[in-house]
PDB file of N, CA and C in Angstrom:
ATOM      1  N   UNK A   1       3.211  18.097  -0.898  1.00  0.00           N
ATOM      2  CA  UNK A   1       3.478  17.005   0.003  1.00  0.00           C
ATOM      3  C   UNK A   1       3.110  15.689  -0.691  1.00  0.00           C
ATOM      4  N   UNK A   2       3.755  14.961  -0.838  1.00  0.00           N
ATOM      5  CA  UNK A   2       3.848  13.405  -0.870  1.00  0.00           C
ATOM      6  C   UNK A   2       3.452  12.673   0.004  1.00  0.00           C
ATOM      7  N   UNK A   3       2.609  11.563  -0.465  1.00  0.00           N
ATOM      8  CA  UNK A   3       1.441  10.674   0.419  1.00  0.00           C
ATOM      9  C   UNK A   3       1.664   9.578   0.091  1.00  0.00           C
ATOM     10  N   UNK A   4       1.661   8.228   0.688  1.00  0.00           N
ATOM     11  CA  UNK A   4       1.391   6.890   0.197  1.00  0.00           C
ATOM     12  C   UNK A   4       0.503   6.481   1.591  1.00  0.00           C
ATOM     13  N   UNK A   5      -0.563   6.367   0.721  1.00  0.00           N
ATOM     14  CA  UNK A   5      -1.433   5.510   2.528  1.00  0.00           C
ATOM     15  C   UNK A   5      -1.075   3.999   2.565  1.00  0.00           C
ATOM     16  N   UNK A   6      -1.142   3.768   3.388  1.00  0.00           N
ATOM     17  CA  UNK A   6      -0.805   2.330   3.697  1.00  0.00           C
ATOM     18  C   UNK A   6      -2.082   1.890   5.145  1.00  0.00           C
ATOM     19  N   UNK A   7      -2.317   0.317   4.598  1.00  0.00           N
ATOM     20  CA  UNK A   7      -3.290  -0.611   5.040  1.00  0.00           C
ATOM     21  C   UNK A   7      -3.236  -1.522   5.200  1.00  0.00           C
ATOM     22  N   UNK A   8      -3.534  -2.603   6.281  1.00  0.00           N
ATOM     23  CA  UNK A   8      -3.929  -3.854   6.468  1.00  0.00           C
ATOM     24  C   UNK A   8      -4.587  -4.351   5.376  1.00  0.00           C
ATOM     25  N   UNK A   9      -4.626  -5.728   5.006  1.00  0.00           N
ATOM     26  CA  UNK A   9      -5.607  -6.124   4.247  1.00  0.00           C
ATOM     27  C   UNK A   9      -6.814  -6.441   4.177  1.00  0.00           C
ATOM     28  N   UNK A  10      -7.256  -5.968   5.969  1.00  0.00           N
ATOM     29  CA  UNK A  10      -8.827  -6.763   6.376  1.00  0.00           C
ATOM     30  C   UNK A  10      -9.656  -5.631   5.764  1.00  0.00           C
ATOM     31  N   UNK A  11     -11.342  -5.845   6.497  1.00  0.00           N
ATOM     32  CA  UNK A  11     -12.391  -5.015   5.695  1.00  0.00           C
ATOM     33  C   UNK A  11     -12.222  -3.629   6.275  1.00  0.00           C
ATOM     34  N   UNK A  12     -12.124  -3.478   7.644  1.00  0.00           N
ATOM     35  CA  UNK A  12     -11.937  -1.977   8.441  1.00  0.00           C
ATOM     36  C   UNK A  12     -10.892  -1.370   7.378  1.00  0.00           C
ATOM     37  N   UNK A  13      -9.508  -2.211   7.557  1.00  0.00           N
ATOM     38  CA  UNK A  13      -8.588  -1.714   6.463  1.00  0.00           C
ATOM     39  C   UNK A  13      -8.623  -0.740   5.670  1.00  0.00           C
ATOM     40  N   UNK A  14      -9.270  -1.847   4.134  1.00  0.00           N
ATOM     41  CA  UNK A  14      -9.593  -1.322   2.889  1.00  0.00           C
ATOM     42  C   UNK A  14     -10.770  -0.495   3.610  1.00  0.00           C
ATOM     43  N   UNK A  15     -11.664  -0.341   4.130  1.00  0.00           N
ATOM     44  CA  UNK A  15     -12.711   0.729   3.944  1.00  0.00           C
ATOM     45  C   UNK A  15     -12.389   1.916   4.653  1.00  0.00           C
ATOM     46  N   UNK A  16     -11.480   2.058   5.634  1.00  0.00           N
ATOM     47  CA  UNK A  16     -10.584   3.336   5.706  1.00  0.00           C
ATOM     48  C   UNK A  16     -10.045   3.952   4.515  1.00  0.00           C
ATOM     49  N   UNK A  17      -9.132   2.928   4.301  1.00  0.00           N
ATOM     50  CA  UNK A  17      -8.316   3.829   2.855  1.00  0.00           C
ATOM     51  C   UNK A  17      -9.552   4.090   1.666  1.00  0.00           C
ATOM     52  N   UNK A  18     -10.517   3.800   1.686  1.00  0.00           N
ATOM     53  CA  UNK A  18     -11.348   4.211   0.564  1.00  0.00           C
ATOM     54  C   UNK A  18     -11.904   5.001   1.350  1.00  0.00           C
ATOM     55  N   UNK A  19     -12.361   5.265   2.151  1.00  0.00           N
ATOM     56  CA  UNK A  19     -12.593   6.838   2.923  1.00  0.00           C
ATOM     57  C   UNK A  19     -11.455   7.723   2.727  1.00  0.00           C
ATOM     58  N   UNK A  20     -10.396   7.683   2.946  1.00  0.00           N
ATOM     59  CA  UNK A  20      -9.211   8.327   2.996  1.00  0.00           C
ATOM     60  C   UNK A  20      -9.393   8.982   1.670  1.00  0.00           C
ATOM     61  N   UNK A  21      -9.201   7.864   0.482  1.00  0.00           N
ATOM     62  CA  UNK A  21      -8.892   8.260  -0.774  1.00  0.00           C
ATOM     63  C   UNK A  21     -10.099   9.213  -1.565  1.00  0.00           C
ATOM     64  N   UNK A  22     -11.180   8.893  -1.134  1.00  0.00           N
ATOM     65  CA  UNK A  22     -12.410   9.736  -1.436  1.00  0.00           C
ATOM     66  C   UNK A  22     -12.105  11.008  -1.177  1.00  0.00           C
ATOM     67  N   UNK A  23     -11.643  11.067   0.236  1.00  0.00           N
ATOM     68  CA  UNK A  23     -11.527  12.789   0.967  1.00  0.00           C
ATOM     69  C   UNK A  23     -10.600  13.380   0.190  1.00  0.00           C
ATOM     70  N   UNK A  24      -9.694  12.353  -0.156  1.00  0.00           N
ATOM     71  CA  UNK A  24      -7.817  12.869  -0.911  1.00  0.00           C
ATOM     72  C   UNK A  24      -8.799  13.490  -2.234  1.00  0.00           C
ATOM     73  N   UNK A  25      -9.712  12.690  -3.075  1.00  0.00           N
ATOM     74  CA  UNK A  25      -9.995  13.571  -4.065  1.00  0.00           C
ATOM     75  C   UNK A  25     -11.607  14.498  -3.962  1.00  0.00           C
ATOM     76  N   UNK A  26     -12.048  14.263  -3.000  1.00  0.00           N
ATOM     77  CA  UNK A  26     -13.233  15.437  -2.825  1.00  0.00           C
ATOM     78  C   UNK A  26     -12.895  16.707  -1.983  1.00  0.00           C
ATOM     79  N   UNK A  27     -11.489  16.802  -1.408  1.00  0.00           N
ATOM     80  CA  UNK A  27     -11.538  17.682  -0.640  1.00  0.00           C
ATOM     81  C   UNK A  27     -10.911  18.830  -1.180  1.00  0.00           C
ATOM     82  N   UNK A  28     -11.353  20.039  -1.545  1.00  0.00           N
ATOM     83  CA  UNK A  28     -10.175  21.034  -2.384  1.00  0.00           C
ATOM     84  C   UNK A  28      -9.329  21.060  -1.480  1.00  0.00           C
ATOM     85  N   UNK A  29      -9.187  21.362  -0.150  1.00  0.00           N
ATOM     86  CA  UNK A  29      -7.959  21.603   0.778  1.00  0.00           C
ATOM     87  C   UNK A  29      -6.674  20.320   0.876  1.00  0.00           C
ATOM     88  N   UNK A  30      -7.208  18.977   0.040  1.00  0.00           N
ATOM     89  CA  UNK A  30      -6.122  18.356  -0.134  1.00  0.00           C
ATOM     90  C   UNK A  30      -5.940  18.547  -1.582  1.00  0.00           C
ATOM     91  N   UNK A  31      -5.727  19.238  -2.251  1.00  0.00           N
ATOM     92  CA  UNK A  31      -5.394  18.983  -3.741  1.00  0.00           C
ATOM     93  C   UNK A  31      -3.793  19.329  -3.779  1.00  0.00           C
ATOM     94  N   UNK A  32      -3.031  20.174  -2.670  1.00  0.00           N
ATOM     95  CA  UNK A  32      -2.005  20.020  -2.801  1.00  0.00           C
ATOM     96  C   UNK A  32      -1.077  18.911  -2.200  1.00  0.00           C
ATOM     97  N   UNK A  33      -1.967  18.081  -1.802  1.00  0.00           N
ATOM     98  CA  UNK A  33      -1.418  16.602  -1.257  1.00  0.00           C
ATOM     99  C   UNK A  33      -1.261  15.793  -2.701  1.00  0.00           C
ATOM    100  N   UNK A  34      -0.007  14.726  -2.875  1.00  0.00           N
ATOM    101  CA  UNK A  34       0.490  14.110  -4.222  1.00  0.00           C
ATOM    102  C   UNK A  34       0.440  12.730  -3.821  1.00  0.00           C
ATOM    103  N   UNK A  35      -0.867  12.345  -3.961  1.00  0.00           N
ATOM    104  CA  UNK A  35      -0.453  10.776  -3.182  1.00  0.00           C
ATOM    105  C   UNK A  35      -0.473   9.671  -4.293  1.00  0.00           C
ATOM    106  N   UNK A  36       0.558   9.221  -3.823  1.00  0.00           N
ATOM    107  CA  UNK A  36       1.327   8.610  -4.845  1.00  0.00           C
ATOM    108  C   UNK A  36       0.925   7.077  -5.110  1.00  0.00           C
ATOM    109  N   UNK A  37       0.109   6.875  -4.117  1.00  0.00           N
ATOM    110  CA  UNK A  37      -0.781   5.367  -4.004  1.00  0.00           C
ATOM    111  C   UNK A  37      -1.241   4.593  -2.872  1.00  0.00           C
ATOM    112  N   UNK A  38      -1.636   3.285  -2.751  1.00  0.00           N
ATOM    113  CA  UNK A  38      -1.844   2.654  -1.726  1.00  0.00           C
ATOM    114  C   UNK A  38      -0.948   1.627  -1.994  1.00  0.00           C
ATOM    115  N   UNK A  39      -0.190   1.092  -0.197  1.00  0.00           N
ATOM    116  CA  UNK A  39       0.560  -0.016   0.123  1.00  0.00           C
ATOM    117  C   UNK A  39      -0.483  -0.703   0.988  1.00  0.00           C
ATOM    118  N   UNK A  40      -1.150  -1.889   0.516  1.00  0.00           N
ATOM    119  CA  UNK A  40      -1.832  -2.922   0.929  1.00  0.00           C
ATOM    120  C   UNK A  40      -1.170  -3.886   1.561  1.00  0.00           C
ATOM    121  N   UNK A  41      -0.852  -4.420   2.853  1.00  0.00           N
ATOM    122  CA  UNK A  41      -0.376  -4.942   3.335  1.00  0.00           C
ATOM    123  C   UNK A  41      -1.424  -6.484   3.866  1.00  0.00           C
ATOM    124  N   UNK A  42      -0.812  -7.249   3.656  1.00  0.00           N
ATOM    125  CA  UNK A  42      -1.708  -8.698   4.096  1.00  0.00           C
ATOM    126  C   UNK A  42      -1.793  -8.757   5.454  1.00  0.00           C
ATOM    127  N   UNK A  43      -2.895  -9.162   5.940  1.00  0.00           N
ATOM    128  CA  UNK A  43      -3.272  -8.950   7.127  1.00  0.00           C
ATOM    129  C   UNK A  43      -2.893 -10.244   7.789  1.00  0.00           C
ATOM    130  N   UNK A  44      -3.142 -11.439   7.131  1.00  0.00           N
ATOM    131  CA  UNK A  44      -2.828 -12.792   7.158  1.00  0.00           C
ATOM    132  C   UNK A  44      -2.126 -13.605   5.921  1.00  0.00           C
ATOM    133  N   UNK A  45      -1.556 -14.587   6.752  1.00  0.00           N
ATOM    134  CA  UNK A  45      -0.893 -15.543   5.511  1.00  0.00           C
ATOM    135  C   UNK A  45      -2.074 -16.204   4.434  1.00  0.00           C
ATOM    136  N   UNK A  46      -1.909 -16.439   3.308  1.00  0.00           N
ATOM    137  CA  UNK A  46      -2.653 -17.317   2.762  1.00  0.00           C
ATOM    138  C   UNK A  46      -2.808 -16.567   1.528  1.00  0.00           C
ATOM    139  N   UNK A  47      -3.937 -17.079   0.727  1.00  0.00           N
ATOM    140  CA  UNK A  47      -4.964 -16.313  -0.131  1.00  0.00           C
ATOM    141  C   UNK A  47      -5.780 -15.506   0.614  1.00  0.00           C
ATOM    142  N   UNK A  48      -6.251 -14.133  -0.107  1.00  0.00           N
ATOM    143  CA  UNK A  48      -7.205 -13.230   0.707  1.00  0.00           C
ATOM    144  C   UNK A  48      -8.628 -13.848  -0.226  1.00  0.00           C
ATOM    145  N   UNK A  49      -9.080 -14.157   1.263  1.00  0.00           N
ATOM    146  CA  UNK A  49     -10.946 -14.031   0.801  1.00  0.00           C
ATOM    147  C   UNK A  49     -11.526 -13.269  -0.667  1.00  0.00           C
ATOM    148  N   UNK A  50     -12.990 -13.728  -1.361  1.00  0.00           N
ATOM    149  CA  UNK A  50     -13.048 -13.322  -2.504  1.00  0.00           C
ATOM    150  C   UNK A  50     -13.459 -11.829  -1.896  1.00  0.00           C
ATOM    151  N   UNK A  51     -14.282 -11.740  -0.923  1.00  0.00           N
ATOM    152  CA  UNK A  51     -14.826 -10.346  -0.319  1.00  0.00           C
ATOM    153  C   UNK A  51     -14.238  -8.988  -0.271  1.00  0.00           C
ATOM    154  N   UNK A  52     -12.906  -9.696  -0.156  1.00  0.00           N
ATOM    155  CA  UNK A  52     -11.477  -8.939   0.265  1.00  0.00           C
ATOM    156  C   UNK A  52     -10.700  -8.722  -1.527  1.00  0.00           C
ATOM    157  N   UNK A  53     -10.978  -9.043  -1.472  1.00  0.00           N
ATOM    158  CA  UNK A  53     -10.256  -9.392  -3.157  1.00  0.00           C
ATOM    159  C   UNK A  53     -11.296  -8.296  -3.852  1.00  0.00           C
ATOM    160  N   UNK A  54     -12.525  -8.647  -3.796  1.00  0.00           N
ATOM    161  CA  UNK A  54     -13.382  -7.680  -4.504  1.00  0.00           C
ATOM    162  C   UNK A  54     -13.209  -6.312  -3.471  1.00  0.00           C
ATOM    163  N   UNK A  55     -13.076  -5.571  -2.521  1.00  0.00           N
ATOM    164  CA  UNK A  55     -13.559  -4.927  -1.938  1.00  0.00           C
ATOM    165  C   UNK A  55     -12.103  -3.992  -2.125  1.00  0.00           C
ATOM    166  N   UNK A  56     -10.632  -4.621  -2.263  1.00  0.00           N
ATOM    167  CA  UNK A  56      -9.625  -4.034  -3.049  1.00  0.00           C
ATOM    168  C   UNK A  56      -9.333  -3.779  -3.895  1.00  0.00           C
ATOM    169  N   UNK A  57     -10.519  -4.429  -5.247  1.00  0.00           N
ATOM    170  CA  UNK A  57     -10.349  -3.927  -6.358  1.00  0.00           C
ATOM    171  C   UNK A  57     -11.077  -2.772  -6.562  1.00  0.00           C
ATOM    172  N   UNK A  58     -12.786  -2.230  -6.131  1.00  0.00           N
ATOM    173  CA  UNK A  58     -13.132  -1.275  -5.447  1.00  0.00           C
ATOM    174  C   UNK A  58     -12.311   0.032  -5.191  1.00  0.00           C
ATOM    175  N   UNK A  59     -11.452  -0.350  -4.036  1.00  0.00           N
ATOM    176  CA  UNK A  59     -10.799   0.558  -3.314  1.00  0.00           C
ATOM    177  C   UNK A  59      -9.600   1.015  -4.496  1.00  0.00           C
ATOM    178  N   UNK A  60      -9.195  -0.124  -5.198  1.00  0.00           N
ATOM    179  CA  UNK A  60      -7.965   0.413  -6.409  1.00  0.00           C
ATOM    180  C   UNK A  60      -8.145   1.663  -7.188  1.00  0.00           C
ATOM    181  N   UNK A  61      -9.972   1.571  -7.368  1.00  0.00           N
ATOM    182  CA  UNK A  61     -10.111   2.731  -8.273  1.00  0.00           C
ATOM    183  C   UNK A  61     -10.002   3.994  -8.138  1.00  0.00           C
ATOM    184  N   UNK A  62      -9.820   3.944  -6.588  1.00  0.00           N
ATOM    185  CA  UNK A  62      -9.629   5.381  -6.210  1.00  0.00           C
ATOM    186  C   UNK A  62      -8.337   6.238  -6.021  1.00  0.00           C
ATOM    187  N   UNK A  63      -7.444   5.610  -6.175  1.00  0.00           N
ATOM    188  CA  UNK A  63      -5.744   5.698  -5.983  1.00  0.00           C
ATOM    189  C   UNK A  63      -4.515   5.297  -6.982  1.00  0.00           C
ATOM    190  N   UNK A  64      -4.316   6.306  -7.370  1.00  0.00           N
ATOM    191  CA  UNK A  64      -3.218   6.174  -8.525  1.00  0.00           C
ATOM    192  C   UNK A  64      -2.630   4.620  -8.942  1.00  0.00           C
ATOM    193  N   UNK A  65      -1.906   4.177  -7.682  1.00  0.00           N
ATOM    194  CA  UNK A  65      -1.202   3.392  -7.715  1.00  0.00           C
ATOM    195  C   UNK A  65      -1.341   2.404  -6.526  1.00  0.00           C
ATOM    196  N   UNK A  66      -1.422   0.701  -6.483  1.00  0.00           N
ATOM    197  CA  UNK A  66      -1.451  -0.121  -5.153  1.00  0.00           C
ATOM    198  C   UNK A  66      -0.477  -0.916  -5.228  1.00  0.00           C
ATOM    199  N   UNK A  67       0.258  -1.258  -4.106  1.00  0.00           N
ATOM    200  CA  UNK A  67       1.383  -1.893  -4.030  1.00  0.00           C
ATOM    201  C   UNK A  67       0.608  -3.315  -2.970  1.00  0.00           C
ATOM    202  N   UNK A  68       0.774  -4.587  -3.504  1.00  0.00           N
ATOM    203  CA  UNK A  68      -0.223  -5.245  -3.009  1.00  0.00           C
ATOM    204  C   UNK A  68       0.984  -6.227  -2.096  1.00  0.00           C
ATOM    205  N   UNK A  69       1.139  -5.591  -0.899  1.00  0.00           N
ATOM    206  CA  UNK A  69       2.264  -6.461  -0.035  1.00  0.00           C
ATOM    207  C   UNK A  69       1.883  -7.849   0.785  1.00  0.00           C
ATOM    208  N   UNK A  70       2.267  -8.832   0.586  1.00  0.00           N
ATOM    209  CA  UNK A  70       2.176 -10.224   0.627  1.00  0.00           C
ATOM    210  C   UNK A  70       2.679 -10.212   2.358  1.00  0.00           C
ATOM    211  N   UNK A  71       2.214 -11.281   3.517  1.00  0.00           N
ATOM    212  CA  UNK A  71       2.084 -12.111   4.466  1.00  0.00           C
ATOM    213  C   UNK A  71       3.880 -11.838   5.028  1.00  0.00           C
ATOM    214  N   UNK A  72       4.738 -11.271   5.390  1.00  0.00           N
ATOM    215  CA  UNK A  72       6.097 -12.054   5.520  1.00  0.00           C
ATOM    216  C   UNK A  72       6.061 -12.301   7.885  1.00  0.00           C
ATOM    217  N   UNK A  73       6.109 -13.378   7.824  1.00  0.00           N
ATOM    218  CA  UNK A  73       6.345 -13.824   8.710  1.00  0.00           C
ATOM    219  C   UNK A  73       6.998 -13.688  10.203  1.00  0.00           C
ATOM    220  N   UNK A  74       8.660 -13.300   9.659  1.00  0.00           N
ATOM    221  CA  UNK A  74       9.218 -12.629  10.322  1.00  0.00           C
ATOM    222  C   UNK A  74       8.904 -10.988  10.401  1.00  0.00           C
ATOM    223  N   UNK A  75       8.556 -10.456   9.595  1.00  0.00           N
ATOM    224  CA  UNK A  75       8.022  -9.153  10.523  1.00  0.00           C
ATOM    225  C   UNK A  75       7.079  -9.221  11.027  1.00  0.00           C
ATOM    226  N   UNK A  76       6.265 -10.396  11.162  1.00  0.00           N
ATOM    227  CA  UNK A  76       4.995 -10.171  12.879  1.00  0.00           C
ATOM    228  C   UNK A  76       6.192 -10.869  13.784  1.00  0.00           C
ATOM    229  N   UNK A  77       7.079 -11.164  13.946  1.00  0.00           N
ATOM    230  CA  UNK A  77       8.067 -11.778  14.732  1.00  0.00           C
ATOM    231  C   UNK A  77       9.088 -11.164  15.116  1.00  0.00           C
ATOM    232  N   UNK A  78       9.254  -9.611  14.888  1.00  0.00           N
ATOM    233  CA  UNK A  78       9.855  -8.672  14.960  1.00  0.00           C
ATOM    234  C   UNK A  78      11.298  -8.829  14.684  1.00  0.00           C
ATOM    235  N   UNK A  79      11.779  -9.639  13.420  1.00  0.00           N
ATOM    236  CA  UNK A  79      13.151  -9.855  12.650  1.00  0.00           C
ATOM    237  C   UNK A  79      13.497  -8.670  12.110  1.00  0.00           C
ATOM    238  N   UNK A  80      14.539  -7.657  12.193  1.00  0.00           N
ATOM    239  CA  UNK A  80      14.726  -7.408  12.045  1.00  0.00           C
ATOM    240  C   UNK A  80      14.916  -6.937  10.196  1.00  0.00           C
ATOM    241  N   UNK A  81      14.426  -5.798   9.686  1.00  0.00           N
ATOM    242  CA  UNK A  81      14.241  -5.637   8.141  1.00  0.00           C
ATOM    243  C   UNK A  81      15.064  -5.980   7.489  1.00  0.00           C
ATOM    244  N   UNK A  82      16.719  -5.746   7.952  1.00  0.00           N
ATOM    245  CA  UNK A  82      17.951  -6.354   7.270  1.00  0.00           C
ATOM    246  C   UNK A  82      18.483  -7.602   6.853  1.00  0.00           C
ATOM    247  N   UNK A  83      17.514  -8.301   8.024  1.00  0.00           N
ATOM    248  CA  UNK A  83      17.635 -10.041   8.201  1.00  0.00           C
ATOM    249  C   UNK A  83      16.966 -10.612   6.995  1.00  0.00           C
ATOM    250  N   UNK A  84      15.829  -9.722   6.463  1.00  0.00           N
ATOM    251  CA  UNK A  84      14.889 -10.501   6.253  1.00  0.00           C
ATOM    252  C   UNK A  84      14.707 -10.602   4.384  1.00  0.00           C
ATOM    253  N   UNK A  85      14.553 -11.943   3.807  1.00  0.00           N
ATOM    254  CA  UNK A  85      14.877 -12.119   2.165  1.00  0.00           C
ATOM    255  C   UNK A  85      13.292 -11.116   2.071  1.00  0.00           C
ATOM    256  N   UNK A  86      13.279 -10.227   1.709  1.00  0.00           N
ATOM    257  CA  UNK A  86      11.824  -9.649   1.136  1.00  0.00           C
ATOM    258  C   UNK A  86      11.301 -10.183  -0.098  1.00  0.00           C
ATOM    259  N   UNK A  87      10.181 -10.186  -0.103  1.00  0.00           N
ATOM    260  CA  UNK A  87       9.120 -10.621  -1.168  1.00  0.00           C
ATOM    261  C   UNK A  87       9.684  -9.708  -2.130  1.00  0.00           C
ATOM    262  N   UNK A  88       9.376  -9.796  -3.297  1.00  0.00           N
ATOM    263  CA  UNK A  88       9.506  -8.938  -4.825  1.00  0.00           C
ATOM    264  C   UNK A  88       8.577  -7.971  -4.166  1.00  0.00           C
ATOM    265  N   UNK A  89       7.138  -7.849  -4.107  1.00  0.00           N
ATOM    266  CA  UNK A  89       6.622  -6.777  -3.981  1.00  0.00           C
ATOM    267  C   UNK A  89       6.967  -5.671  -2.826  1.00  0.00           C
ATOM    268  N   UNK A  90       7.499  -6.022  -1.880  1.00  0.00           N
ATOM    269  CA  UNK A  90       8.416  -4.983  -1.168  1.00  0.00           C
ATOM    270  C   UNK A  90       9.793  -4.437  -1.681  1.00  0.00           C
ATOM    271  N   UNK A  91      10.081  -4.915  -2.531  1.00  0.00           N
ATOM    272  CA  UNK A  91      11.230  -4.601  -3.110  1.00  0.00           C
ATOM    273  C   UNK A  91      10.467  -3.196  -4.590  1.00  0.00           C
ATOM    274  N   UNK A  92       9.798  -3.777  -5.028  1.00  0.00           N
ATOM    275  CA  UNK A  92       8.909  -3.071  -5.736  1.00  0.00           C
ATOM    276  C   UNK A  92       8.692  -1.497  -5.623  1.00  0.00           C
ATOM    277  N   UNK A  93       8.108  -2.095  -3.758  1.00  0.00           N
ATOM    278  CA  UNK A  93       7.759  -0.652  -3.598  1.00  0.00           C
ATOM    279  C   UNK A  93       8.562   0.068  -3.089  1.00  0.00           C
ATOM    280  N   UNK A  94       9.866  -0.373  -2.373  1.00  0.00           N
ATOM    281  CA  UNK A  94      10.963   0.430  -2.314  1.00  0.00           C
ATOM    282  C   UNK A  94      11.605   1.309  -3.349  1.00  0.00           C
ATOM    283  N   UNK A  95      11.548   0.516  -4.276  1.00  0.00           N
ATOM    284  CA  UNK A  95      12.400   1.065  -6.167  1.00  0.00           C
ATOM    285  C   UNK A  95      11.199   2.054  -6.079  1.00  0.00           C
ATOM    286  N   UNK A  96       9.757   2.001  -6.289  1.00  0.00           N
ATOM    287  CA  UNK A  96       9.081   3.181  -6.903  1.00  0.00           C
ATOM    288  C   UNK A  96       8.883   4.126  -6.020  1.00  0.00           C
ATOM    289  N   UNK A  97       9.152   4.051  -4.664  1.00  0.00           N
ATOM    290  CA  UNK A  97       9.515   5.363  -3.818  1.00  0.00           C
ATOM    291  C   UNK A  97      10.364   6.373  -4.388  1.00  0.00           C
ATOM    292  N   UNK A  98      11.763   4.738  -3.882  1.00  0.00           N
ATOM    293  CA  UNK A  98      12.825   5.982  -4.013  1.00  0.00           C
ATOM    294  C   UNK A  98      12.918   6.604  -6.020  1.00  0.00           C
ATOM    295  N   UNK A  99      12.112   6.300  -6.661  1.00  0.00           N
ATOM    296  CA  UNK A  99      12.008   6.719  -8.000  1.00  0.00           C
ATOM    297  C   UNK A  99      11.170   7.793  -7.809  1.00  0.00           C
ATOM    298  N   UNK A 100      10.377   7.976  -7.760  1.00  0.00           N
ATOM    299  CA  UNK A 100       8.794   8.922  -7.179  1.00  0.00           C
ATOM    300  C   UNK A 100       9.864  10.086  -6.369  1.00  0.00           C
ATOM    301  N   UNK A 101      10.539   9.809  -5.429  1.00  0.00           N
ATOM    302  CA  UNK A 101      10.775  10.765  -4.138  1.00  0.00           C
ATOM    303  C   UNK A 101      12.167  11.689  -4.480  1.00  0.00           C
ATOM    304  N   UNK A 102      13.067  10.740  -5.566  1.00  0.00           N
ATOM    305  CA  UNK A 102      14.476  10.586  -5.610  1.00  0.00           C
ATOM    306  C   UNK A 102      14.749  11.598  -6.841  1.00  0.00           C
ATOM    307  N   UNK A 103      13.892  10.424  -7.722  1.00  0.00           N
ATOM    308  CA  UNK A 103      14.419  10.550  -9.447  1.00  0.00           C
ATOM    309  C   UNK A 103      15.416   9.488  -9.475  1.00  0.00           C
ATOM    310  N   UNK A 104      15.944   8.707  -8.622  1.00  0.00           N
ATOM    311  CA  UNK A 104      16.504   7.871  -8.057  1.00  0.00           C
ATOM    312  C   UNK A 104      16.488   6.536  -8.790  1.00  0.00           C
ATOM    313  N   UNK A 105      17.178   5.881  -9.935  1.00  0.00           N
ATOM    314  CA  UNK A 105      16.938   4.372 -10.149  1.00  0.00           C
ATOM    315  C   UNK A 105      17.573   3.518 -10.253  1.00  0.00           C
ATOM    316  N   UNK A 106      17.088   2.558  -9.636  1.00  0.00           N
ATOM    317  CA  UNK A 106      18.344   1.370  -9.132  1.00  0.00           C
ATOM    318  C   UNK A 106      17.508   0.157 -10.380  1.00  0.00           C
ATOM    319  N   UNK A 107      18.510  -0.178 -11.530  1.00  0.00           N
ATOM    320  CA  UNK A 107      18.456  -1.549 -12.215  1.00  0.00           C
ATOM    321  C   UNK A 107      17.838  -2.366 -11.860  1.00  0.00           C
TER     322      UNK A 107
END
């Protein structure tokens, strides 16, 4: 089975997924889980706090791979995904899904 956890960017957030990711590698009963990384999602617009900044780099070490998703606006505004110009890093993590899931690669 294939995993990507995904998170808010606040402190509850990140300190879930570093619980999560601990269990993903201390637990023998998940070793047949393939998790493929963390999608960090911004909790707010702006720069993230240094606290937050340090407390995700922390949490990085525990997970293959982090996809560090940026503030977009219209989705707390419920715009529709099709509408909406996405950031590079959502685009990012779309390509290394469907690469990861597919074998799948789009140029």
């Amino acid at each position: 089975m294939r995993v990507v956890l995904v998170t808010r960017s606040h402190a509850h957030g990140l300190r879930s997924a570093q619980a999560a990711a601990h269990q993903w590698s201390r637990s023998p009963e998940l070793r047949s889980v393939d998790l493929l990384g963390l999608a960090v999602i911004a909790d707010a617009p702006g720069r993230r706090p240094r606290p937050l900044r340090d407390l995700l780099e922390l949490v990085s070490g525990g997970v293959p791979r982090v996809w560090d998703l940026p503030w977009v606006e219209e989705m707390r505004l419920g715009t529709p995904p099709a509408e909406i110009q996405l950031p590079a890093p959502y685009l990012s993590l779309a390509a290394d899904l469907r690469t990861t899931t597919t074998g799948e690669q789009n140029g």
